[in-house]
C-alpha atoms as a PDB file:
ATOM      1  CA  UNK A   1       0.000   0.000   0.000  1.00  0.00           C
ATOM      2  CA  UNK A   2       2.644   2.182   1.228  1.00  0.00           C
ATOM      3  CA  UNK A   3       4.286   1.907  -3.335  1.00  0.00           C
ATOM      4  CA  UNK A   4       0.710   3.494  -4.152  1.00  0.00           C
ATOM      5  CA  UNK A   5       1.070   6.825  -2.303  1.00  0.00           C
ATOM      6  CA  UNK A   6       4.914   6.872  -3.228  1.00  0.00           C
ATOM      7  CA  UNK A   7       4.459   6.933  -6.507  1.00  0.00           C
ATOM      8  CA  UNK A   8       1.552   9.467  -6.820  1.00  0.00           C
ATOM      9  CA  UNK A   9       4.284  11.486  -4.775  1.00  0.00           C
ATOM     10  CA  UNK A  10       6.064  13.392  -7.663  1.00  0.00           C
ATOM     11  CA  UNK A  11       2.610  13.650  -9.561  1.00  0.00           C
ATOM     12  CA  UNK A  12       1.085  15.630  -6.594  1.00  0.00           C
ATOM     13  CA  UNK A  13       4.264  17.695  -6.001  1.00  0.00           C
ATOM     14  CA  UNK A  14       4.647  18.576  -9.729  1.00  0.00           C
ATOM     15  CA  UNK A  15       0.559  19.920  -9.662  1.00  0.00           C
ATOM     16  CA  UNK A  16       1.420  21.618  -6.226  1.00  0.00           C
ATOM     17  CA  UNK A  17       4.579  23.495  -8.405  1.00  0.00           C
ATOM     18  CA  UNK A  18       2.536  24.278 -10.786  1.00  0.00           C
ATOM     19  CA  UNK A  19      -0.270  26.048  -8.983  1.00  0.00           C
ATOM     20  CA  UNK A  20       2.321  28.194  -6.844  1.00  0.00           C
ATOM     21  CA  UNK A  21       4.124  29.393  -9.961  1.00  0.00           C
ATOM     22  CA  UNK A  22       2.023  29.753 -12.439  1.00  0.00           C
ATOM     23  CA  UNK A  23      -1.721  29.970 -12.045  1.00  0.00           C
ATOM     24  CA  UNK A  24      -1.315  31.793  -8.715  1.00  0.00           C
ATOM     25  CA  UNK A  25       0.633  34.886 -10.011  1.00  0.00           C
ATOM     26  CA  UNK A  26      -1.365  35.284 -12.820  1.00  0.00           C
ATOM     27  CA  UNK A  27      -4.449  35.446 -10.672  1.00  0.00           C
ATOM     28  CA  UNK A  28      -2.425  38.082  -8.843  1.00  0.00           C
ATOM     29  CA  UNK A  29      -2.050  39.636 -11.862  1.00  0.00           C
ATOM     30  CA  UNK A  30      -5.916  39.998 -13.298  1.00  0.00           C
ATOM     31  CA  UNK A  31      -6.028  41.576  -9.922  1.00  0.00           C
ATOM     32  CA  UNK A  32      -4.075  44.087 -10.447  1.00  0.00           C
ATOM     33  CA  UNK A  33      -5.061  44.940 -14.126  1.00  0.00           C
ATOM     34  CA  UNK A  34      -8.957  44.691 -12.794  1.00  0.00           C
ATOM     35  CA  UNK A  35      -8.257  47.726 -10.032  1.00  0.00           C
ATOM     36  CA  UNK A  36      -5.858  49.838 -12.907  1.00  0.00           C
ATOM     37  CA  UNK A  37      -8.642  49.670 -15.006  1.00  0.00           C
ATOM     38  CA  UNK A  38     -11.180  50.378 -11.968  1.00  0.00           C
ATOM     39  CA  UNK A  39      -8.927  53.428 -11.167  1.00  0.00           C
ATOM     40  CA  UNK A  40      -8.695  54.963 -14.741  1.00  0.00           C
ATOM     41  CA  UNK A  41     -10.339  58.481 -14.620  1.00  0.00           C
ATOM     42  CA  UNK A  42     -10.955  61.010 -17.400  1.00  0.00           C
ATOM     43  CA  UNK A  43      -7.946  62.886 -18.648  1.00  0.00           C
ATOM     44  CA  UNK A  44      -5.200  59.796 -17.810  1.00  0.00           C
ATOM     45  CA  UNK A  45      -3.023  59.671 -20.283  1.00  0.00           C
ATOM     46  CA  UNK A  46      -2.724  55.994 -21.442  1.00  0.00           C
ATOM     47  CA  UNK A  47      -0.833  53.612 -24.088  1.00  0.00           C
ATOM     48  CA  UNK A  48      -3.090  51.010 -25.553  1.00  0.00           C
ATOM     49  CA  UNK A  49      -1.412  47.639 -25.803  1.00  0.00           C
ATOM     50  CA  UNK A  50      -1.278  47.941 -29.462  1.00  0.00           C
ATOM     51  CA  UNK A  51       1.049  50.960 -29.210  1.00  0.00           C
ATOM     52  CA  UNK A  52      -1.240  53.680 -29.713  1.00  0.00           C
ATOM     53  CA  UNK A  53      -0.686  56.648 -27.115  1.00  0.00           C
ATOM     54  CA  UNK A  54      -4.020  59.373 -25.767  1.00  0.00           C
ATOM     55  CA  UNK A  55      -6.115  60.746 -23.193  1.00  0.00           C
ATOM     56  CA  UNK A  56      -9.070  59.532 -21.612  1.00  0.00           C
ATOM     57  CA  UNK A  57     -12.070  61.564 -22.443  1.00  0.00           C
ATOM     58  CA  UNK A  58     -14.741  59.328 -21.431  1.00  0.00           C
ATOM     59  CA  UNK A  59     -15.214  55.831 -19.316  1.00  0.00           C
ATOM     60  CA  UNK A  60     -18.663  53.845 -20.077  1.00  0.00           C
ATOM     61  CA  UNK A  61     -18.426  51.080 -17.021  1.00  0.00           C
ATOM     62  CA  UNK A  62     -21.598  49.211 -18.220  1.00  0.00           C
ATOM     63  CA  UNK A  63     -19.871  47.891 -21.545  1.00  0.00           C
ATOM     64  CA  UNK A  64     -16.309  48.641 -20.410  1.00  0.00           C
ATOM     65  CA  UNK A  65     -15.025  50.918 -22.974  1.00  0.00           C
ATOM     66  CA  UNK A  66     -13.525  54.216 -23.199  1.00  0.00           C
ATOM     67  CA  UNK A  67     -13.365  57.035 -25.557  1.00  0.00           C
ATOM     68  CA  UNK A  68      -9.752  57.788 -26.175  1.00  0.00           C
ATOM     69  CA  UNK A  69      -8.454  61.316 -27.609  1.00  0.00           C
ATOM     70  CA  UNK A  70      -5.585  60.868 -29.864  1.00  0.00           C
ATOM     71  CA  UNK A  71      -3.691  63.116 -32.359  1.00  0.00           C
ATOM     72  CA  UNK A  72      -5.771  61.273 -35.201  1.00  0.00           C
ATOM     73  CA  UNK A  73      -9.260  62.139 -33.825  1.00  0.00           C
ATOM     74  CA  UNK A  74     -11.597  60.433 -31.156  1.00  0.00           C
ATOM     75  CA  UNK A  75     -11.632  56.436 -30.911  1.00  0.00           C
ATOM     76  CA  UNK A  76     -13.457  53.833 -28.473  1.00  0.00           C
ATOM     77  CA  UNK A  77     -11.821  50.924 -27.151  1.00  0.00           C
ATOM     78  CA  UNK A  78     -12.565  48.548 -24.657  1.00  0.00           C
ATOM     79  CA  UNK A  79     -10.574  49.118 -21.523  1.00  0.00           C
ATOM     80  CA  UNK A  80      -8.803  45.639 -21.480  1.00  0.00           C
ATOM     81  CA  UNK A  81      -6.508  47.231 -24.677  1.00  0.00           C
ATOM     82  CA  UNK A  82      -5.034  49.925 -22.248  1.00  0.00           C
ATOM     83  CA  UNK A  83      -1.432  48.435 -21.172  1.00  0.00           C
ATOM     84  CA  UNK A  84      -1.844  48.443 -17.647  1.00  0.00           C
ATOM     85  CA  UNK A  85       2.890  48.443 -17.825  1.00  0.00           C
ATOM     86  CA  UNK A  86       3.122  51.469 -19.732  1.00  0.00           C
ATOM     87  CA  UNK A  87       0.412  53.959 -18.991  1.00  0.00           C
ATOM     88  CA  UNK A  88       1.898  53.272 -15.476  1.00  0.00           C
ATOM     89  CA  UNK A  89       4.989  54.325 -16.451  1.00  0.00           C
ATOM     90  CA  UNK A  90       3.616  57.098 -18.712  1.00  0.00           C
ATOM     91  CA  UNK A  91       2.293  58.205 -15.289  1.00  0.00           C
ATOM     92  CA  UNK A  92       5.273  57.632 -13.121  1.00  0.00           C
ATOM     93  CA  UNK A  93       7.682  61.109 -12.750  1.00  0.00           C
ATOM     94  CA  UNK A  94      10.778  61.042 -14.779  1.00  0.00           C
ATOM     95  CA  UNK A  95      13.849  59.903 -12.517  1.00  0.00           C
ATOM     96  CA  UNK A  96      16.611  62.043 -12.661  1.00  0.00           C
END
């Protein structure tokens, strides 16, 4: 009985691995890009993931999208295409 268990040993410490380092963090993650994209407020200036660089004019919360001021006119996007990385640093003062 005791060759069962022993067996199933590296199985269950392999599934244990993978659960701390991978689907933990990126829970920890969608938590963090849920409350950036809970905190964005009109005029942020943000980077959508695809590159393109504006400012926040307006934030509809019942379908999730915002209207997005760029040098090329007025554009809505859902708010899961703002990079939560670089808006922050877009944000952050310049070091010195």
């Amino acid at each position: 009985m005791g060759e069962g268990f022993g067996g199933m040993a590296p199985l269950l410490l392999m599934f244990v691995v993978i659960i701390f380092f991978m689907v933990i963090p990126a829970f920890r993650r969608q938590r963090k890009e849920k409350n950036f994209a809970n905190s964005l407020k009109k005029g942020d200036r943000v980077i959508l993931k695809s590159g393109l660089h504006g400012k926040i004019l307006e934030l509809n919360d019942k379908d999730g999208t915002a209207i997005i001021e760029t040098m090329a006119g007025k554009m809505k996007f859902e708010k899961a295409a703002i990079s939560m990385e670089s808006s922050q640093r877009l944000q952050a003062p310049a070091k010195k």
